[in-house]
Structure formats: C-alpha cells, structure tokens
N, C-alpha and C. Protein backbone atom coordinates (compact mmCIF):
# COMPACT_ATOMS: atom_id res chain seq x y z
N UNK A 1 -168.13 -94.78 37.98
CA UNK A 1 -166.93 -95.56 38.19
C UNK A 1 -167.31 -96.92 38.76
N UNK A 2 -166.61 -97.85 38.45
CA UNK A 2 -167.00 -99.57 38.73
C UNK A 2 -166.12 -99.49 40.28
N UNK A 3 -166.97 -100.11 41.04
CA UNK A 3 -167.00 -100.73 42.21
C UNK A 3 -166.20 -102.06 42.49
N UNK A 4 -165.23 -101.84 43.13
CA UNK A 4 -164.05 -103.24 43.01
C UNK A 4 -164.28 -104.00 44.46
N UNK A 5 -164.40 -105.40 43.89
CA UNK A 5 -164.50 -105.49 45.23
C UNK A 5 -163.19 -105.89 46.29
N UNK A 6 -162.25 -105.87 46.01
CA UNK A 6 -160.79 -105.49 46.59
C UNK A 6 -160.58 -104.25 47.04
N UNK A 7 -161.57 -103.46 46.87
CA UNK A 7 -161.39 -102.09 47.20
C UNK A 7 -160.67 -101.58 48.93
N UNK A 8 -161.20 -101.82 49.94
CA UNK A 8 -160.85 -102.64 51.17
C UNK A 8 -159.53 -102.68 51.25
N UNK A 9 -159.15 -103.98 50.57
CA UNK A 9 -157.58 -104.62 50.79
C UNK A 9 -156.61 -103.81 49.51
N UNK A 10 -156.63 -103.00 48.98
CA UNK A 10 -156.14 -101.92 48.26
C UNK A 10 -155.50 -101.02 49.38
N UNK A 11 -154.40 -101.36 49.61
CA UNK A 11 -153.52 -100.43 50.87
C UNK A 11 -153.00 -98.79 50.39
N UNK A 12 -152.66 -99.13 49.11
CA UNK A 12 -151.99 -98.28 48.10
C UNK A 12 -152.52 -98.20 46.69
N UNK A 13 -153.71 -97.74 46.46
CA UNK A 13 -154.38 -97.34 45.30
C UNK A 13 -153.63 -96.79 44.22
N UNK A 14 -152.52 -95.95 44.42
CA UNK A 14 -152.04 -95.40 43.16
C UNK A 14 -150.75 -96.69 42.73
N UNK A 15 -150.92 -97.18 43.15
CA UNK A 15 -149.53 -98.36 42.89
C UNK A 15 -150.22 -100.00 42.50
N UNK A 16 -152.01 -99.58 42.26
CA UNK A 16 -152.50 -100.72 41.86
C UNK A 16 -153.20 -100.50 40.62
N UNK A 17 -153.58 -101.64 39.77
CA UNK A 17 -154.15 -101.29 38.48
C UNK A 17 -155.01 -102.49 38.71
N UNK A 18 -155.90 -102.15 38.04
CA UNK A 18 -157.03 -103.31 38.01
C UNK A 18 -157.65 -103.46 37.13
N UNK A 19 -158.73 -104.87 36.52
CA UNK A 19 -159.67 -104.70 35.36
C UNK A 19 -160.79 -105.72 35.86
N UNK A 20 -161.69 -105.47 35.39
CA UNK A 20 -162.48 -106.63 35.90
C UNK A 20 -163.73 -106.41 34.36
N UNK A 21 -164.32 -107.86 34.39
CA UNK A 21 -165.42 -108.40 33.10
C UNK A 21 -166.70 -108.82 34.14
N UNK A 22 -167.60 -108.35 33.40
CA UNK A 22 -168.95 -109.27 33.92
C UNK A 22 -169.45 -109.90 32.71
N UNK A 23 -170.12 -111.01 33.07
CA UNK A 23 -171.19 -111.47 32.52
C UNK A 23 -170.51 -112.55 31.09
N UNK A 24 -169.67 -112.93 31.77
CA UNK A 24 -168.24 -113.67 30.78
C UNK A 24 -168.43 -114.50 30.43
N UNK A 25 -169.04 -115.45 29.18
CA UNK A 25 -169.81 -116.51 29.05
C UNK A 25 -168.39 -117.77 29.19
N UNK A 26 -168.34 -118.01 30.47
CA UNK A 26 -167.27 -119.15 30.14
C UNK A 26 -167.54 -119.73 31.92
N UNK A 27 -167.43 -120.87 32.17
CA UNK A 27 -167.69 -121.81 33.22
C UNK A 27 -167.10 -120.75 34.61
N UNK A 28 -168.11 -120.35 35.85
CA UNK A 28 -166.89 -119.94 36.57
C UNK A 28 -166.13 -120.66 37.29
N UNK A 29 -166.68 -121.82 37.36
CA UNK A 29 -165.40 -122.73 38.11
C UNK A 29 -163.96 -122.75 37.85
N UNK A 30 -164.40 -122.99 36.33
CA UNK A 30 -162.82 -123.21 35.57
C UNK A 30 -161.89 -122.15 35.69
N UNK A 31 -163.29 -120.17 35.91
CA UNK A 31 -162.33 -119.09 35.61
C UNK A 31 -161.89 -119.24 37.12
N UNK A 32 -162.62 -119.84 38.06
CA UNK A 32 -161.77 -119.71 39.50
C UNK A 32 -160.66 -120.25 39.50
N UNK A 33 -160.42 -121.48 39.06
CA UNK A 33 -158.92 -122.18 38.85
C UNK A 33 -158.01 -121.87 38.48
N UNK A 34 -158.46 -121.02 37.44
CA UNK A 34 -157.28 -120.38 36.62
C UNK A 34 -156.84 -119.00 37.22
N UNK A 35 -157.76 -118.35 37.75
CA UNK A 35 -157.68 -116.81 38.60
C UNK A 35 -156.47 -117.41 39.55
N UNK A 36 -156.71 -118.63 40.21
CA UNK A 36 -156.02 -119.89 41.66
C UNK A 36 -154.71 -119.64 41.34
N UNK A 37 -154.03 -120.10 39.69
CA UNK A 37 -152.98 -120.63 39.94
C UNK A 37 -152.46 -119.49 39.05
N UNK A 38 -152.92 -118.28 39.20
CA UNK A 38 -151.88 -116.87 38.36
C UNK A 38 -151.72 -116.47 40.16
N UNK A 39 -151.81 -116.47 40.89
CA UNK A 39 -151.74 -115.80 42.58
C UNK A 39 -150.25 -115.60 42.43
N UNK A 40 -149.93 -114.07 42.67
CA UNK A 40 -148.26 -114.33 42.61
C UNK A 40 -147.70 -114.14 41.84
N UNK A 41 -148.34 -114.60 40.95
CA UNK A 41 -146.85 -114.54 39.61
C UNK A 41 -146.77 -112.81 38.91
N UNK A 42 -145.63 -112.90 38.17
CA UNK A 42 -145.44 -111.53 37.51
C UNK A 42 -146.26 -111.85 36.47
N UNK A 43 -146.51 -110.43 35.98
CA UNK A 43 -147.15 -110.77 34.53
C UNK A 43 -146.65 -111.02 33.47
N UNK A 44 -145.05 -111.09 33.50
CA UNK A 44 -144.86 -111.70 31.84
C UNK A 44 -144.91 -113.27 32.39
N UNK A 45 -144.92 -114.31 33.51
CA UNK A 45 -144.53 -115.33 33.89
C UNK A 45 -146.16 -115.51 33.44
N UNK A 46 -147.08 -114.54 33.85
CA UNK A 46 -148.62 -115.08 33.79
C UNK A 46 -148.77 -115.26 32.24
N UNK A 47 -148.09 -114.84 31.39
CA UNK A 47 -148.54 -114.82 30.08
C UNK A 47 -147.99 -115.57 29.32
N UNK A 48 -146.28 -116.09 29.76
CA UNK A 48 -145.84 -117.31 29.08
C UNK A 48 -146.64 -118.57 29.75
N UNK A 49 -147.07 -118.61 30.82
CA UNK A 49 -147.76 -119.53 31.72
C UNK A 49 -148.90 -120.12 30.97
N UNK A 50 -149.36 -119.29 30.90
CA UNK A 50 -150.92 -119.17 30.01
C UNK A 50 -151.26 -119.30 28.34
N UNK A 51 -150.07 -119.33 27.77
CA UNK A 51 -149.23 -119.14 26.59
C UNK A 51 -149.09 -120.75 26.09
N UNK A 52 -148.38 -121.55 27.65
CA UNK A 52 -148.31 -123.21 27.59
C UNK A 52 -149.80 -123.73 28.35
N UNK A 53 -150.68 -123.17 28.67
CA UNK A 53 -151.66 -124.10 28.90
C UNK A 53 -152.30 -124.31 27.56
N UNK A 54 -152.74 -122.89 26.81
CA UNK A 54 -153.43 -123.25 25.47
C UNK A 54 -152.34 -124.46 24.49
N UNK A 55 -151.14 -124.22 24.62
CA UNK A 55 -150.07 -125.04 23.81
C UNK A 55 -150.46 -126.82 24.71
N UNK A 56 -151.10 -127.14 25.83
CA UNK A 56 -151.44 -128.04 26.35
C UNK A 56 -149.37 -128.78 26.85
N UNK A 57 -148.68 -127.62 27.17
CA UNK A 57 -147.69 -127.99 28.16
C UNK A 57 -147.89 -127.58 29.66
N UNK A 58 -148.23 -126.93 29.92
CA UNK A 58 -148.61 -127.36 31.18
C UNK A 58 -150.03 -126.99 31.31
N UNK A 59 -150.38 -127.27 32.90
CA UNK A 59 -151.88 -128.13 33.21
C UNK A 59 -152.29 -126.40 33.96
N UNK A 60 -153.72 -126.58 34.05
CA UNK A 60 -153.93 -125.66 35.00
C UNK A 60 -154.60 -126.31 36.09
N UNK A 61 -154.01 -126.42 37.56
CA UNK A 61 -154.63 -127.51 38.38
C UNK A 61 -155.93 -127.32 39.34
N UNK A 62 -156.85 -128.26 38.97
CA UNK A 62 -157.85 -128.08 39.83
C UNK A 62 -157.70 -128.97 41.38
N UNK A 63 -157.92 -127.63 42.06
CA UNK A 63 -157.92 -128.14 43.85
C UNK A 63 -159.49 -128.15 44.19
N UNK A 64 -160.43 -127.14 44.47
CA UNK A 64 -161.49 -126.99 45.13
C UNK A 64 -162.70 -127.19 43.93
N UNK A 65 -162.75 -127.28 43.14
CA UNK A 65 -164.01 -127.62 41.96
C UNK A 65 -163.08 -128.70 41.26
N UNK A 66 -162.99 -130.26 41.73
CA UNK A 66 -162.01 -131.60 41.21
C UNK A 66 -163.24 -132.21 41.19
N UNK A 67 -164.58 -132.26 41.09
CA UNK A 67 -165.77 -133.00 40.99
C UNK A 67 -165.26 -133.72 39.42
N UNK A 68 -164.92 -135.14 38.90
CA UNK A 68 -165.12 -135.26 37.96
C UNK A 68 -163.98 -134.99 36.74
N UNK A 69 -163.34 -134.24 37.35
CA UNK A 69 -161.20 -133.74 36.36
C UNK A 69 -161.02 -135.13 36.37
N UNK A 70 -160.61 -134.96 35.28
CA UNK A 70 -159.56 -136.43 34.88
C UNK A 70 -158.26 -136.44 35.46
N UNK A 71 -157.34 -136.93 35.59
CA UNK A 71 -155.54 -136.76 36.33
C UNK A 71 -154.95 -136.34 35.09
N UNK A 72 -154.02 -135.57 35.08
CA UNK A 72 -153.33 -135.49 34.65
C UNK A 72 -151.83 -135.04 35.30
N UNK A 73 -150.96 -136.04 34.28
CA UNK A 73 -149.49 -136.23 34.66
C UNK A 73 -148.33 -134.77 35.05
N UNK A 74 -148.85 -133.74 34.00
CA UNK A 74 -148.51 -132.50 34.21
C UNK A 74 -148.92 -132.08 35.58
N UNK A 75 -150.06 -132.12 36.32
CA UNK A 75 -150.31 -131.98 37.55
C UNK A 75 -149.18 -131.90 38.28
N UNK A 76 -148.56 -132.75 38.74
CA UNK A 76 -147.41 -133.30 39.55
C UNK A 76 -147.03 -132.43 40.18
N UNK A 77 -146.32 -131.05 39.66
CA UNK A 77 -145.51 -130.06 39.48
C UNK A 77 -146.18 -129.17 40.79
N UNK A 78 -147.80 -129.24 40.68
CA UNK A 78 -148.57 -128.27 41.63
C UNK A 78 -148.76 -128.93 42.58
N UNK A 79 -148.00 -130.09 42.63
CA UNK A 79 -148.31 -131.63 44.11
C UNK A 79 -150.22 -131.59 44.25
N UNK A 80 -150.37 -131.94 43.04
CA UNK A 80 -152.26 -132.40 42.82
C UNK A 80 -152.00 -133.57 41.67
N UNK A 81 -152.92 -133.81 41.64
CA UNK A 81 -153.19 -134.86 40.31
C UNK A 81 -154.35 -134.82 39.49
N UNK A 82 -155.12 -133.69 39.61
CA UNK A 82 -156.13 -133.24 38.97
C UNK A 82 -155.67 -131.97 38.32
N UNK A 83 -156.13 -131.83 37.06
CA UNK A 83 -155.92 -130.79 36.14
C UNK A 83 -156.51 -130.89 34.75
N UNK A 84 -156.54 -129.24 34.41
CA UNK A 84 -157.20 -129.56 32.92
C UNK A 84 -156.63 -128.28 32.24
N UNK A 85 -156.78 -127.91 31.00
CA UNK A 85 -156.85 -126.65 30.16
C UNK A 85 -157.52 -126.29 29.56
N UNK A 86 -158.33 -125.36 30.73
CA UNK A 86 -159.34 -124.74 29.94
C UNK A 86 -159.14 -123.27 28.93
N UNK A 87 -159.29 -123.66 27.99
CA UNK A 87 -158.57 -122.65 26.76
C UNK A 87 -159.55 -121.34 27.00
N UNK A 88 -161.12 -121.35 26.95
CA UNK A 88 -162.21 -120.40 26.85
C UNK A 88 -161.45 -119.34 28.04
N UNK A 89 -161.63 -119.98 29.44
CA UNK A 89 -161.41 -119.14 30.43
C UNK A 89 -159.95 -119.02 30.90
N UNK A 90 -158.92 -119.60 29.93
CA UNK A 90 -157.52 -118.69 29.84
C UNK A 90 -157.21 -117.44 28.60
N UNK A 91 -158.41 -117.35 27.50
CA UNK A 91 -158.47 -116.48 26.71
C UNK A 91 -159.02 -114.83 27.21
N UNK A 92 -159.99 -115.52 28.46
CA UNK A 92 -160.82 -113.73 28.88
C UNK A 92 -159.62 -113.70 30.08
N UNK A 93 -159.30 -114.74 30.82
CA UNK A 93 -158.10 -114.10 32.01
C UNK A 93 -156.90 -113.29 30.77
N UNK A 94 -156.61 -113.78 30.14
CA UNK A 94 -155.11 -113.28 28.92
C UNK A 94 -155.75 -111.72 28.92
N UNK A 95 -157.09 -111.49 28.20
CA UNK A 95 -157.65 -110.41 28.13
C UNK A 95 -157.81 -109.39 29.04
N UNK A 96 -157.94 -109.62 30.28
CA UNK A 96 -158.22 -109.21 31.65
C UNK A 96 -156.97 -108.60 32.28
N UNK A 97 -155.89 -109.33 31.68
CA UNK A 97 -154.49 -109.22 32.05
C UNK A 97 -153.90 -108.49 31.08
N UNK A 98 -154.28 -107.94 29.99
CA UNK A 98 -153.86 -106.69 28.68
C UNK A 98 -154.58 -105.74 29.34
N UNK A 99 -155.77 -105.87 29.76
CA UNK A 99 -156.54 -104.64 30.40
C UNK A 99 -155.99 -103.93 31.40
N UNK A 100 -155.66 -105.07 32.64
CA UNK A 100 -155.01 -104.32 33.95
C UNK A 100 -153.50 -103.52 33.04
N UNK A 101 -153.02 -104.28 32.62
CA UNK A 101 -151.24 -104.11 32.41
C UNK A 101 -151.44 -102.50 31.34
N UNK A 102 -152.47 -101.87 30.94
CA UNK A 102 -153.06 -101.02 29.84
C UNK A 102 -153.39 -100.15 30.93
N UNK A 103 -154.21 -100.50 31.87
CA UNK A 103 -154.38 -99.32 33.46
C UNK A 103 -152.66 -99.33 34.01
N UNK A 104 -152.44 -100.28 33.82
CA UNK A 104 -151.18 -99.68 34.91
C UNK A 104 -149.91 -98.53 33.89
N UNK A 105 -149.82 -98.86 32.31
CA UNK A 105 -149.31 -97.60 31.69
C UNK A 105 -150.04 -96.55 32.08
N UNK A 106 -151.12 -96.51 32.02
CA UNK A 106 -151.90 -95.53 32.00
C UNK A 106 -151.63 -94.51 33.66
N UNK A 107 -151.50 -95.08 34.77
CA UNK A 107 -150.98 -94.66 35.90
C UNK A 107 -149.21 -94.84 35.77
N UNK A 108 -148.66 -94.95 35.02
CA UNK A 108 -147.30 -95.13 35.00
C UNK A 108 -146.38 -95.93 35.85
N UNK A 109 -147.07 -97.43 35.60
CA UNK A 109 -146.21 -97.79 36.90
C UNK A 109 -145.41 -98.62 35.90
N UNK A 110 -144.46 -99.24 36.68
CA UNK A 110 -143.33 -99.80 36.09
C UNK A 110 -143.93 -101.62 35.80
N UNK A 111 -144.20 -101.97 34.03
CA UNK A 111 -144.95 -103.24 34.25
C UNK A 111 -143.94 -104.22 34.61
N UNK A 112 -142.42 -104.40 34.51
CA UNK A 112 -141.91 -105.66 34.48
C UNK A 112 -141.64 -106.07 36.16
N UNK A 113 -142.83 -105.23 37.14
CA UNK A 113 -142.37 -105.11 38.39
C UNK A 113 -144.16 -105.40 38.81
N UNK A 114 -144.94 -105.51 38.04
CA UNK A 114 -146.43 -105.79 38.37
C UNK A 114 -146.75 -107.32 38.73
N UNK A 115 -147.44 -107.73 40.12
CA UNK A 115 -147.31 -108.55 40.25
C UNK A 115 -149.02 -109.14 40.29
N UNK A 116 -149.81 -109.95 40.12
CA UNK A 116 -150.68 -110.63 40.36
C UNK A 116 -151.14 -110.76 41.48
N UNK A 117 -151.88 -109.72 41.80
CA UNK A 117 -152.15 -109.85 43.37
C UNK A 117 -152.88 -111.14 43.89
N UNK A 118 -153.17 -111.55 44.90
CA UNK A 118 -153.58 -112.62 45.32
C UNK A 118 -154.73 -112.77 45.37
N UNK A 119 -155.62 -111.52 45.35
CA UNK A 119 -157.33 -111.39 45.62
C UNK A 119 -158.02 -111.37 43.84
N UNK A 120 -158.60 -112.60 43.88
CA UNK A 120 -159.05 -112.19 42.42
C UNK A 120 -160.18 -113.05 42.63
N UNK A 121 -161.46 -111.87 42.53
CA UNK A 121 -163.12 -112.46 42.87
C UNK A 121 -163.20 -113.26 41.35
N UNK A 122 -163.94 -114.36 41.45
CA UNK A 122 -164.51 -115.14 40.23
C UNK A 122 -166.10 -115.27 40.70
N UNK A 123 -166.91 -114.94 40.70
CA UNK A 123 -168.59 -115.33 40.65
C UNK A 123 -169.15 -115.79 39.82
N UNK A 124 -170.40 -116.54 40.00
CA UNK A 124 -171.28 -116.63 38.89
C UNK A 124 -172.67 -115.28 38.93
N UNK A 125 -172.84 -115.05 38.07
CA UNK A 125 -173.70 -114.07 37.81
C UNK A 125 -175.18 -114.66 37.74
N UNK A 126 -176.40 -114.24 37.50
CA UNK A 126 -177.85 -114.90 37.05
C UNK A 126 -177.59 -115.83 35.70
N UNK A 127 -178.68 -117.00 36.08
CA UNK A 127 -178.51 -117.96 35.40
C UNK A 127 -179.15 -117.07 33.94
N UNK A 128 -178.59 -117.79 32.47
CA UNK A 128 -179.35 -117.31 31.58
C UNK A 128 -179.97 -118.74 31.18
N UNK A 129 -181.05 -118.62 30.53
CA UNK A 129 -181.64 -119.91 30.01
C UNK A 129 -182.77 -119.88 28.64
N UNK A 130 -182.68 -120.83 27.43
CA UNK A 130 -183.40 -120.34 26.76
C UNK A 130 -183.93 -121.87 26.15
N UNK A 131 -185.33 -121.66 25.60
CA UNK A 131 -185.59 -122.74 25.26
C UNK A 131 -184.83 -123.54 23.77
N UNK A 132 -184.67 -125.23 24.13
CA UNK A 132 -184.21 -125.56 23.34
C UNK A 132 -185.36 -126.90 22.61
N UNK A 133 -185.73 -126.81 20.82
CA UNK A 133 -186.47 -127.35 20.51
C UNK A 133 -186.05 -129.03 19.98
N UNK A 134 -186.35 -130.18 20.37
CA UNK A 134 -186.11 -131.42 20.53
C UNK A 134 -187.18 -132.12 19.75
N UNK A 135 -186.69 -133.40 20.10
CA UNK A 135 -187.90 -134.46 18.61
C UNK A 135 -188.75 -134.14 19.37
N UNK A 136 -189.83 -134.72 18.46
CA UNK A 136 -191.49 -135.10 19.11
C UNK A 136 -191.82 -133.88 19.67
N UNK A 137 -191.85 -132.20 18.97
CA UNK A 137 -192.35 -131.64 19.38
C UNK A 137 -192.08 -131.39 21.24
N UNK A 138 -191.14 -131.67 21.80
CA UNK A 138 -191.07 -131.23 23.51
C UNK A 138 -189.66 -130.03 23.36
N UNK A 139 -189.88 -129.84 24.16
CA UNK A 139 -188.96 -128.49 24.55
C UNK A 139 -188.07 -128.43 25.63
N UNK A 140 -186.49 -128.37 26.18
CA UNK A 140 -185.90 -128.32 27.03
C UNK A 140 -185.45 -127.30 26.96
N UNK A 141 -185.24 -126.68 28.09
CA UNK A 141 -184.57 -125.80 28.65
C UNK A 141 -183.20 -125.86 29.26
N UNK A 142 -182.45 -124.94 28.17
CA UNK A 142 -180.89 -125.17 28.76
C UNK A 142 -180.44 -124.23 29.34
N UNK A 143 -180.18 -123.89 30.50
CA UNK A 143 -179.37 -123.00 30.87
C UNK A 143 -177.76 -122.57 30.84
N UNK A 144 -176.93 -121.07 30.80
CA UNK A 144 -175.50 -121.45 31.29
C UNK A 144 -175.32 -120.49 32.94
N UNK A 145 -174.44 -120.46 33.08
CA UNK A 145 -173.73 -119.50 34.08
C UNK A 145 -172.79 -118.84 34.34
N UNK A 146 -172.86 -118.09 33.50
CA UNK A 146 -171.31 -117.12 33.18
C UNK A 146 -171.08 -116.62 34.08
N UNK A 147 -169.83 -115.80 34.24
CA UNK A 147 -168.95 -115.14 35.57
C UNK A 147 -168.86 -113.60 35.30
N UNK A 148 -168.03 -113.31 36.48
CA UNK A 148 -167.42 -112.38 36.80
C UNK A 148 -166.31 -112.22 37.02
N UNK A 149 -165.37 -111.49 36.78
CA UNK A 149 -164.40 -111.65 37.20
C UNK A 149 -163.26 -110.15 37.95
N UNK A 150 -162.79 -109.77 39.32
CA UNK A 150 -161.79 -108.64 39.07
C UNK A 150 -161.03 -109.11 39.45
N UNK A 151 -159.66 -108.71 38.93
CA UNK A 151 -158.17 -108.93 39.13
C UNK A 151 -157.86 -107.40 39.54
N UNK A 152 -156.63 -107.86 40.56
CA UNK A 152 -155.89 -106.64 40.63
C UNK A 152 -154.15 -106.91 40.53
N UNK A 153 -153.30 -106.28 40.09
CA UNK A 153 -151.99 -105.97 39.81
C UNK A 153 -151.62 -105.12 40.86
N UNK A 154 -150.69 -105.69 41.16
CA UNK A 154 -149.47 -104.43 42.45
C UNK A 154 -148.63 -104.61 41.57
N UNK A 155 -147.70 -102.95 42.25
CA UNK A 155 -146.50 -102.93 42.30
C UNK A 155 -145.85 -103.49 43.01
C-alpha cells in the first residue's frame, strides 16, 4: 500500500479519498501552482476551473515560483499580477482528480460534497538527464525534473 504523506493530518480516513502520481514528467513548480489555486474548491468547480485555464479564460496565478511569469490581466481576480496556463500540469492534476473522485465511489462517499483538501505535496523527484548530440561533434547534457504529486479529497 502507498504511503501518503497527509497521512498525519487525515483526521477521518474513511471520509477521505486520495490519489497521488510519481515521477510526472511536467515542471514541479508549475504542478505546485496549480495544486495552490485548486485549495478549497469542490470538485466540479476544480474541473470547470481547469476546463477555462486550458480554454486560456482564466489564469492560473503564480505567487511563490513568479521568477520570470509574464503579467497577466486575468490575474487581477487572485489580487496578483503574475500568471500563466500551464496546460501539461493542468492535464495530470485533471487526471489526479478522476483518480481521487474514482477512490471516493469506490468508498461511497457522496462526490458533489468532495472538497479539495488544502494539503497537496508537489516535489521534485531525481534529476533525469541524458546526453544530447550538437554540431562539431560536442555533447550536452540536458536534464528534466519531474514531480510528484498527492492530493487528498474530504468530505
């Protein structure tokens, strides 16, 4: 059985559902931002939410990784002025969020009452890196740093 690390702050285990991904090839900064601004919400609000970032109506806002975000006007709304849409790491959260909402039938809880709990770990995992071949015979090395990610759902 997978090891959560919310496990701890889980008051009421049978009234929570959870899912979590490793090794998620997508920026974890960006998946932290986006983990940031689902805190709270229900899950059909997380999925029309997420529904208009890929549609590029609203923003997903960056607060603590803003190294370099461009402004955007949609921002406003989250009282920031930094924001972006990152499509990659709102496609595995969307996924992450069919998974939990799939545990929570599965324990029978009531979904239009599941809420986005507030604790949702994002990490980066070991760097991967592989060589990349360039003119003149030299060789660079590119690395990425994919994530981790667990979410948990209350009732």
């Amino acid at each position: 059985m997978v090891r959560y690390a919310a496990a701890a702050l889980a008051t009421n285990p049978e009234k929570t559902a959870r899912a979590r991904g490793e090794y998620l090839r997508t920026h974890f900064k960006n998946m932290r931002e986006v983990a940031a601004a689902l805190s709270g919400m229900k899950l059909t609000r997380a999925y029309s939410y997420l529904g208009d970032v890929v549609e590029h109506k609203q923003v997903i806002p960056f607060r603590r990784y803003s190294g370099g975000v461009g402004r955007a006007s949609q921002a406003k709304q989250f009282k920031t002025t930094q924001g972006r849409w990152p499509e990659k790491s709102v496609k595995f959260i969307t996924r992450l969020l069919k998974n939990a909402e799939a545990n929570a039938d599965a324990k029978s809880l009531e979904l239009e009452e599941l809420t986005y709990q507030k604790h949702c770990c994002s990490t980066s995992t070991p760097r991967r890196s592989h060589r990349k071949l360039v003119a003149a015979r030299t060789v660079h090395m590119v690395g990425s740093i994919p994530t981790r990610v667990t979410l948990a759902m209350l009732r």
